[in-house]
Every structure is written in structure tokens, then in C-alpha cells.
N, C-alpha and C. Protein backbone atom coordinates (compact mmCIF):
# COMPACT_ATOMS: atom_id res chain seq x y z
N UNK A 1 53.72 103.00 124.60
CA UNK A 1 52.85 102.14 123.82
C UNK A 1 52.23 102.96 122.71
N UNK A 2 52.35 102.34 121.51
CA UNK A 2 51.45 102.65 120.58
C UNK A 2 50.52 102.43 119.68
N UNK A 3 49.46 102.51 119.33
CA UNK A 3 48.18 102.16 118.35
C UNK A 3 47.99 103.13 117.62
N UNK A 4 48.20 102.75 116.33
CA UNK A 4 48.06 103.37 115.04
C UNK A 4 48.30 104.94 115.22
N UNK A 5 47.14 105.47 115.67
CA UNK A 5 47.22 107.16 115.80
C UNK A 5 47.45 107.40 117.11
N UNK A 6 47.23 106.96 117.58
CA UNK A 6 47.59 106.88 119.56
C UNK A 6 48.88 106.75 119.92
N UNK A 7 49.16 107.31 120.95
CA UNK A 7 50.65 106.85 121.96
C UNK A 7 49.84 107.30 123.22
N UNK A 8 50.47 106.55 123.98
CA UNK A 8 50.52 106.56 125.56
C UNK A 8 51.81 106.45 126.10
N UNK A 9 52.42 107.28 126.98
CA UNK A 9 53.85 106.92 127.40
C UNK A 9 53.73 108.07 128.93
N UNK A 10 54.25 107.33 129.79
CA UNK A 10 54.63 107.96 131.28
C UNK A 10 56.38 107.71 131.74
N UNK A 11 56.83 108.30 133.10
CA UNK A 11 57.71 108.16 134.12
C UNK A 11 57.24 108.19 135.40
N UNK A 12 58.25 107.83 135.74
CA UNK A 12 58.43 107.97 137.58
C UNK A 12 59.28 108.01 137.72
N UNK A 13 60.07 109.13 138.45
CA UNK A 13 61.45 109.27 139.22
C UNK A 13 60.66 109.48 140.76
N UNK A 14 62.14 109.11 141.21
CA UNK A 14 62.34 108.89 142.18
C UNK A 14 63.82 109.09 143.30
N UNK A 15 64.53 110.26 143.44
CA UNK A 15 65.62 110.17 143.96
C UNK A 15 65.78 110.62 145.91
N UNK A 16 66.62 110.63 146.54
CA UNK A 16 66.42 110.66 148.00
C UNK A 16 68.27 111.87 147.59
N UNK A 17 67.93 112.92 148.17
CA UNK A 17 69.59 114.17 147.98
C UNK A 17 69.77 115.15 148.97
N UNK A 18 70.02 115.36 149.33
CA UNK A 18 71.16 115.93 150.69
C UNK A 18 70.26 117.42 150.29
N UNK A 19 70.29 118.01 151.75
CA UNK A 19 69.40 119.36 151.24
C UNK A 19 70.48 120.23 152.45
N UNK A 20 70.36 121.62 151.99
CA UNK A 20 70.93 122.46 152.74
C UNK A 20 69.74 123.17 152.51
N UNK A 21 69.77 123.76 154.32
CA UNK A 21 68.11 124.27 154.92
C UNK A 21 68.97 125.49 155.53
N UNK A 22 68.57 126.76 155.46
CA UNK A 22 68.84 127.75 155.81
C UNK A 22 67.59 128.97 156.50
N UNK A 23 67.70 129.58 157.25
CA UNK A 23 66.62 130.83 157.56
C UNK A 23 67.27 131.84 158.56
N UNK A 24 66.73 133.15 158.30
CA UNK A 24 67.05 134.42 158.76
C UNK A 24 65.83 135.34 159.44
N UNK A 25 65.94 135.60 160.47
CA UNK A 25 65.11 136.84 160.85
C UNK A 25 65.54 137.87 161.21
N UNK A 26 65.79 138.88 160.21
CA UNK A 26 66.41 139.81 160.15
C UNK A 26 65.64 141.34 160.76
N UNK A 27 64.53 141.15 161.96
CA UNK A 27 63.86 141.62 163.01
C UNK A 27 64.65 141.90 163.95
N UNK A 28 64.73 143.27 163.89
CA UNK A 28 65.64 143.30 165.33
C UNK A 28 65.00 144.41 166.64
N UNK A 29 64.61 144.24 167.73
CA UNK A 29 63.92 145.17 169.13
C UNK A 29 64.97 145.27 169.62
N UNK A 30 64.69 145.54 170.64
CA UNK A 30 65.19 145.78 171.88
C UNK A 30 65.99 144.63 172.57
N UNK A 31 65.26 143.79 172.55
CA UNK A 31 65.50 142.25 173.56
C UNK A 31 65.93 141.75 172.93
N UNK A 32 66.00 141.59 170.88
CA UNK A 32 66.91 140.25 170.98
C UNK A 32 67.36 141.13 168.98
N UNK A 33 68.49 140.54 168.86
CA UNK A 33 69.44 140.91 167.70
C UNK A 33 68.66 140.12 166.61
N UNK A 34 69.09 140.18 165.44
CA UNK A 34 68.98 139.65 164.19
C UNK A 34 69.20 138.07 164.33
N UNK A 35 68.76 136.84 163.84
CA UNK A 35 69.01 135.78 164.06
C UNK A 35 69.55 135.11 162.48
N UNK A 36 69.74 133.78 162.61
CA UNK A 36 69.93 133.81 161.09
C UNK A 36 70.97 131.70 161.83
N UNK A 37 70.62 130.54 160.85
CA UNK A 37 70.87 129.33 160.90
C UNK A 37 70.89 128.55 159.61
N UNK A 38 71.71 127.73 159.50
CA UNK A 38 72.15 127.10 158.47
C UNK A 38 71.41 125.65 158.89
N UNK A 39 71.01 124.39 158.53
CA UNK A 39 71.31 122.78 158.74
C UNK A 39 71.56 122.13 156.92
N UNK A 40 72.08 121.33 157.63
CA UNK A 40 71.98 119.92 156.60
C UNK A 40 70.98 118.94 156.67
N UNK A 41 70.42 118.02 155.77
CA UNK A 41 69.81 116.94 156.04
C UNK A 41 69.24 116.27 154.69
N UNK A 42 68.11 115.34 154.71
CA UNK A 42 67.84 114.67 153.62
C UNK A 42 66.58 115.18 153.26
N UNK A 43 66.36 114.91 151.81
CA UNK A 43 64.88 115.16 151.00
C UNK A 43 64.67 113.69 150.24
N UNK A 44 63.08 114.11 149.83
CA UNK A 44 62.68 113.36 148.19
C UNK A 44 62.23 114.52 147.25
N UNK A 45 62.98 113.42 146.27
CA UNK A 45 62.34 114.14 145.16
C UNK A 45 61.25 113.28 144.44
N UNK A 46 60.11 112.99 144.05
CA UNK A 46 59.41 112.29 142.93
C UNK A 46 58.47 113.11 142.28
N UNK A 47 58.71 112.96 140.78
CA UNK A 47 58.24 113.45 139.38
C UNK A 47 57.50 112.40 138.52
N UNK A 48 56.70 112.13 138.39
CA UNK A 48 55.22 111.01 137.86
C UNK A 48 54.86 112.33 136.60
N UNK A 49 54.89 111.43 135.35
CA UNK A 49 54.04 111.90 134.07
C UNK A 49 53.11 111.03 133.55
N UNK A 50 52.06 110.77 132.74
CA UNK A 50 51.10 110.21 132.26
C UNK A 50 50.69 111.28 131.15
N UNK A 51 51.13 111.31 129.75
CA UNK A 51 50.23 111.78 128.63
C UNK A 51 49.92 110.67 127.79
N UNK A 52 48.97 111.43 126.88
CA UNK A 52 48.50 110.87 125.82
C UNK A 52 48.84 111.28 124.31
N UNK A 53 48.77 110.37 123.33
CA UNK A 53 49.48 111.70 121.87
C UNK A 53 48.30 111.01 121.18
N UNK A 54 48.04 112.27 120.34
CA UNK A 54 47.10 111.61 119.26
C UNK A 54 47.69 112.60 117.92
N UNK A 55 48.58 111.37 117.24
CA UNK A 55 48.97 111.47 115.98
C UNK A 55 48.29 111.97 114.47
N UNK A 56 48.08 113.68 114.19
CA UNK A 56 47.38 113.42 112.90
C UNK A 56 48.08 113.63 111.79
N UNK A 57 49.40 113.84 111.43
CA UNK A 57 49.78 113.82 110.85
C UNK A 57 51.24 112.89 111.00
N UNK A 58 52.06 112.55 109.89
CA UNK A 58 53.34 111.77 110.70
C UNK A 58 54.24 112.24 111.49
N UNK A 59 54.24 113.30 111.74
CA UNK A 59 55.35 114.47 112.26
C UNK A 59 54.53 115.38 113.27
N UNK A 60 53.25 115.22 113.25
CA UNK A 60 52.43 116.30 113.79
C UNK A 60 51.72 115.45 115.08
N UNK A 61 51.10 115.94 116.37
CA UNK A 61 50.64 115.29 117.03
C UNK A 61 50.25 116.07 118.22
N UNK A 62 49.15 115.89 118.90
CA UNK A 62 48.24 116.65 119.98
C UNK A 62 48.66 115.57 121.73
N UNK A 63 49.51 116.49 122.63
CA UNK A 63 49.97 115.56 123.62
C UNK A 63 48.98 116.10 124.52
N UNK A 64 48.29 115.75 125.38
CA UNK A 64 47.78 115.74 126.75
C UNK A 64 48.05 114.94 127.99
N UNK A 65 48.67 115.32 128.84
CA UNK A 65 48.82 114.83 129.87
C UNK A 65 49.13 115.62 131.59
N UNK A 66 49.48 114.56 132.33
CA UNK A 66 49.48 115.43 133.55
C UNK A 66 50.67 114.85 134.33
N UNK A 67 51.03 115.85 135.13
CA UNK A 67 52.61 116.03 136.04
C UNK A 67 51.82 116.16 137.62
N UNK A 68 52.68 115.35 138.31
CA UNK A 68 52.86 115.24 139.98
C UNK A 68 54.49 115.39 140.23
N UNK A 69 54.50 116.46 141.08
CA UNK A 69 56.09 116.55 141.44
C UNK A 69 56.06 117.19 143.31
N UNK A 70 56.74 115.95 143.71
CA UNK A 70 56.69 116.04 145.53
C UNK A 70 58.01 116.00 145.33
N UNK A 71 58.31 117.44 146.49
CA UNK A 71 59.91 117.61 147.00
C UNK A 71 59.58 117.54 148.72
N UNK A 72 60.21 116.69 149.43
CA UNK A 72 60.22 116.40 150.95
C UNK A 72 61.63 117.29 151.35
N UNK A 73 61.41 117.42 152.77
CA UNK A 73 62.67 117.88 153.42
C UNK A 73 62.99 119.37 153.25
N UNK A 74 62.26 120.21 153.48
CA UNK A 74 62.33 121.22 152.91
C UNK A 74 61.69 122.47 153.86
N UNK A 75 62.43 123.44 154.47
CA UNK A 75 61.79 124.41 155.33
C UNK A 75 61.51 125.36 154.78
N UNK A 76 60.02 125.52 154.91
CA UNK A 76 59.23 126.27 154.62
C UNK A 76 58.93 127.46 155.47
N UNK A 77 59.16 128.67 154.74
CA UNK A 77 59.47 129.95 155.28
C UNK A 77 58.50 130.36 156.36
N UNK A 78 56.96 129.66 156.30
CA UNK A 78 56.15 129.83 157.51
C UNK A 78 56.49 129.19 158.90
N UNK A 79 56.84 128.17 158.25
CA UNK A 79 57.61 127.16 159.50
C UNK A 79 58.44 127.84 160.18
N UNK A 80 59.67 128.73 160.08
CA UNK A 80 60.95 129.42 160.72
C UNK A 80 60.02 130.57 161.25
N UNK A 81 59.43 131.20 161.78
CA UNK A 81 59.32 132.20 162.76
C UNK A 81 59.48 132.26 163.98
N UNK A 82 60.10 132.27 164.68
CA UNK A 82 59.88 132.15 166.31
C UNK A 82 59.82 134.04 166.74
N UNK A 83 58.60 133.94 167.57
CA UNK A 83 58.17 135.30 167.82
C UNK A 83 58.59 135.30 169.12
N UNK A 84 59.13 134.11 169.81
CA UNK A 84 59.73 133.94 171.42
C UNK A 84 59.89 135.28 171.82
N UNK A 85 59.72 135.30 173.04
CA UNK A 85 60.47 136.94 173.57
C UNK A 85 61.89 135.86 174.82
N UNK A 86 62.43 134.86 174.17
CA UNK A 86 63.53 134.24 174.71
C UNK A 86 64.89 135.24 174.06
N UNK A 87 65.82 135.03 175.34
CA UNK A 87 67.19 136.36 174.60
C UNK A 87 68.18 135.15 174.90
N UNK A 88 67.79 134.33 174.60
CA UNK A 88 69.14 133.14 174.99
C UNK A 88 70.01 133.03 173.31
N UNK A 89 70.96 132.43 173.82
CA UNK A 89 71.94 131.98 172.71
C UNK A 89 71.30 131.52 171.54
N UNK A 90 70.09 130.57 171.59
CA UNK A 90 69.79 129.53 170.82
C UNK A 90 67.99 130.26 169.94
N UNK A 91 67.93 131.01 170.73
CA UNK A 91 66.47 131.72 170.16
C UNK A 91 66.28 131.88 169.08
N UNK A 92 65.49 131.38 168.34
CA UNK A 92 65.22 131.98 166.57
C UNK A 92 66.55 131.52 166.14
N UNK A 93 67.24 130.60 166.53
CA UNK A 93 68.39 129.87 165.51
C UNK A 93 67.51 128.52 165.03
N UNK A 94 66.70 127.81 165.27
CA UNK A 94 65.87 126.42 165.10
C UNK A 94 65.68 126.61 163.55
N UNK A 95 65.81 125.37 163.25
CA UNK A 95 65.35 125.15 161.72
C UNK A 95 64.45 124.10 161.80
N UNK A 96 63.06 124.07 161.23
CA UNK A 96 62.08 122.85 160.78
C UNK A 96 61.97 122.91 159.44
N UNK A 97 63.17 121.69 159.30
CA UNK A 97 63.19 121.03 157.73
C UNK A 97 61.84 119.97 157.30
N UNK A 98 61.09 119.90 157.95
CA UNK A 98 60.12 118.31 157.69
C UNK A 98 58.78 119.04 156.57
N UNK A 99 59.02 120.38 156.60
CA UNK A 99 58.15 120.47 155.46
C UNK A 99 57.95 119.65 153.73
N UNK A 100 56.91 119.89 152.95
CA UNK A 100 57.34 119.18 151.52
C UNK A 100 56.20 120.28 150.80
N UNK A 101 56.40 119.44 149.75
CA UNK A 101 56.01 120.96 148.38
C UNK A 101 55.14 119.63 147.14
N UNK A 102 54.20 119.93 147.38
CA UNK A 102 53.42 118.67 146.60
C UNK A 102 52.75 119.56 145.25
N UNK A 103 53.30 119.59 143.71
CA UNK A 103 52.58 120.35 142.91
C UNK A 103 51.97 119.53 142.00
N UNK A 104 51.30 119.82 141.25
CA UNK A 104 50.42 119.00 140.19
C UNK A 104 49.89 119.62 139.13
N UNK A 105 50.05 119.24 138.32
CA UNK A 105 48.85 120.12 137.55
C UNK A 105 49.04 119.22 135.79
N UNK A 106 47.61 119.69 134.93
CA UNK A 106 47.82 119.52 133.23
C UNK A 106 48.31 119.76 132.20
N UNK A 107 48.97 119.32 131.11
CA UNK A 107 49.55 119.97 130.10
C UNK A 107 48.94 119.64 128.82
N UNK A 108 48.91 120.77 128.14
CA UNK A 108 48.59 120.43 126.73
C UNK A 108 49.33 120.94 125.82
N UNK A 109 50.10 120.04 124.55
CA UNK A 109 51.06 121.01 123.69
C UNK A 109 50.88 120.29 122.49
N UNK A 110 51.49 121.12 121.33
CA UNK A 110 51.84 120.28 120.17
C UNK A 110 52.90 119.67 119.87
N UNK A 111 53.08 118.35 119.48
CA UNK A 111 54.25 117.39 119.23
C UNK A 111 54.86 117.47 118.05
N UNK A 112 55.81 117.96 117.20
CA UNK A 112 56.39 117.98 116.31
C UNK A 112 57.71 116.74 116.61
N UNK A 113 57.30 115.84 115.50
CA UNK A 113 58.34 114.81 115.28
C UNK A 113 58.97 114.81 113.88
N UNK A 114 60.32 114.17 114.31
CA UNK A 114 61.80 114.38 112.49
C UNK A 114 62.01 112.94 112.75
């Protein structure tokens, strides 16, 4: 949308994409070897913008606005530790994919338009 010296303009995406989840503990004692697991599974992605332009010249222009970007499905390196003192087959192979990554933040730049 625009008014005279003003613009306002946003998005929203939105997609759902196949994630490959991986982790390693490359710790090795006495009781148990190096570990290390692969999975598959699903994420989100969504990316939301909202600026503002304020036009002072015809080509020239002051943008302010702000970004939200959430990624789901996603193992987070705190999540994979297992400190088990288990020596089985399956020990420190587990993956917890259900983590997400929520960032946000403001932008301010100059708009050059041709």
C-alpha cells in the first residue's frame, strides 16, 4: 500500500520440508565408545515481515521494519547429550528432533529505487 510519501508492504511464508537430524558424541571412557546417529523427519519454516518506507526523494527512501523467522523440527545440540553410564547397543544413539529456533528482530536501511 501506498500514500503519497508512505509505503507499507509485508509477507508471510510459510512452508512444512523434510529435515535430516544428525548428532555425535565423540567422548570416549572406559565403558562406552564414541557414539554418533543420523534421523529423518519433518520441520516448519515461517518468515513474517512488516516495514514501513518513507519516500523523500523519488528514488530515495527510509525503510523500517521488523522480521520473525520460526524453524520447527530441529535438534538442538543441548538436547543430544546422554551422560547414561548405559554400554548397550542403543546408548547415546537417540536423536530429539522436536526442538525449534524462534528469531526476531528490527531493520533499518536505505531504499534506493530505478
Amino acid at each position: 500500500m501506498a500514500f503519497e510519501n508512505w509505503a507499507l508492504e509485508g509477507w508471510m511464508k510459510v512452508g512444512v520440508a523434510g529435515t535430516m537430524l544428525s548428532q555425535s558424541q565423540s567422548m570416549s571412557t572406559d565403558f562406552r565408545s564414541p557414539r554418533s546417529s543420523d534421523l529423518a523427519g519433518m520441520g516448519m519454516i515461517a518468515d513474517m515481515n512488516l516495514s514501513a518506507i518513507w519516500r523523500f526523494t523519488d528514488s530515495l527512501g527510509l525503510r523500517v521494519g521488523y522480521n520473525v523467522f520460526w524453524l520447527t523440527g530441529v535438534a538442538l545440540a543441548p538436547d543430544q547429550w546422554d551422560f547414561s553410564a548405559a554400554t548397550g547397543p542403543g546408548a547415546g544413539t537417540g536423536i530429539r528432533g522436536t526442538g525449534s529456533v524462534f528469531l526476531n528482530g528490527a531493520n533499518v536501511g536505505l531504499e534506493g529505487r530505478w
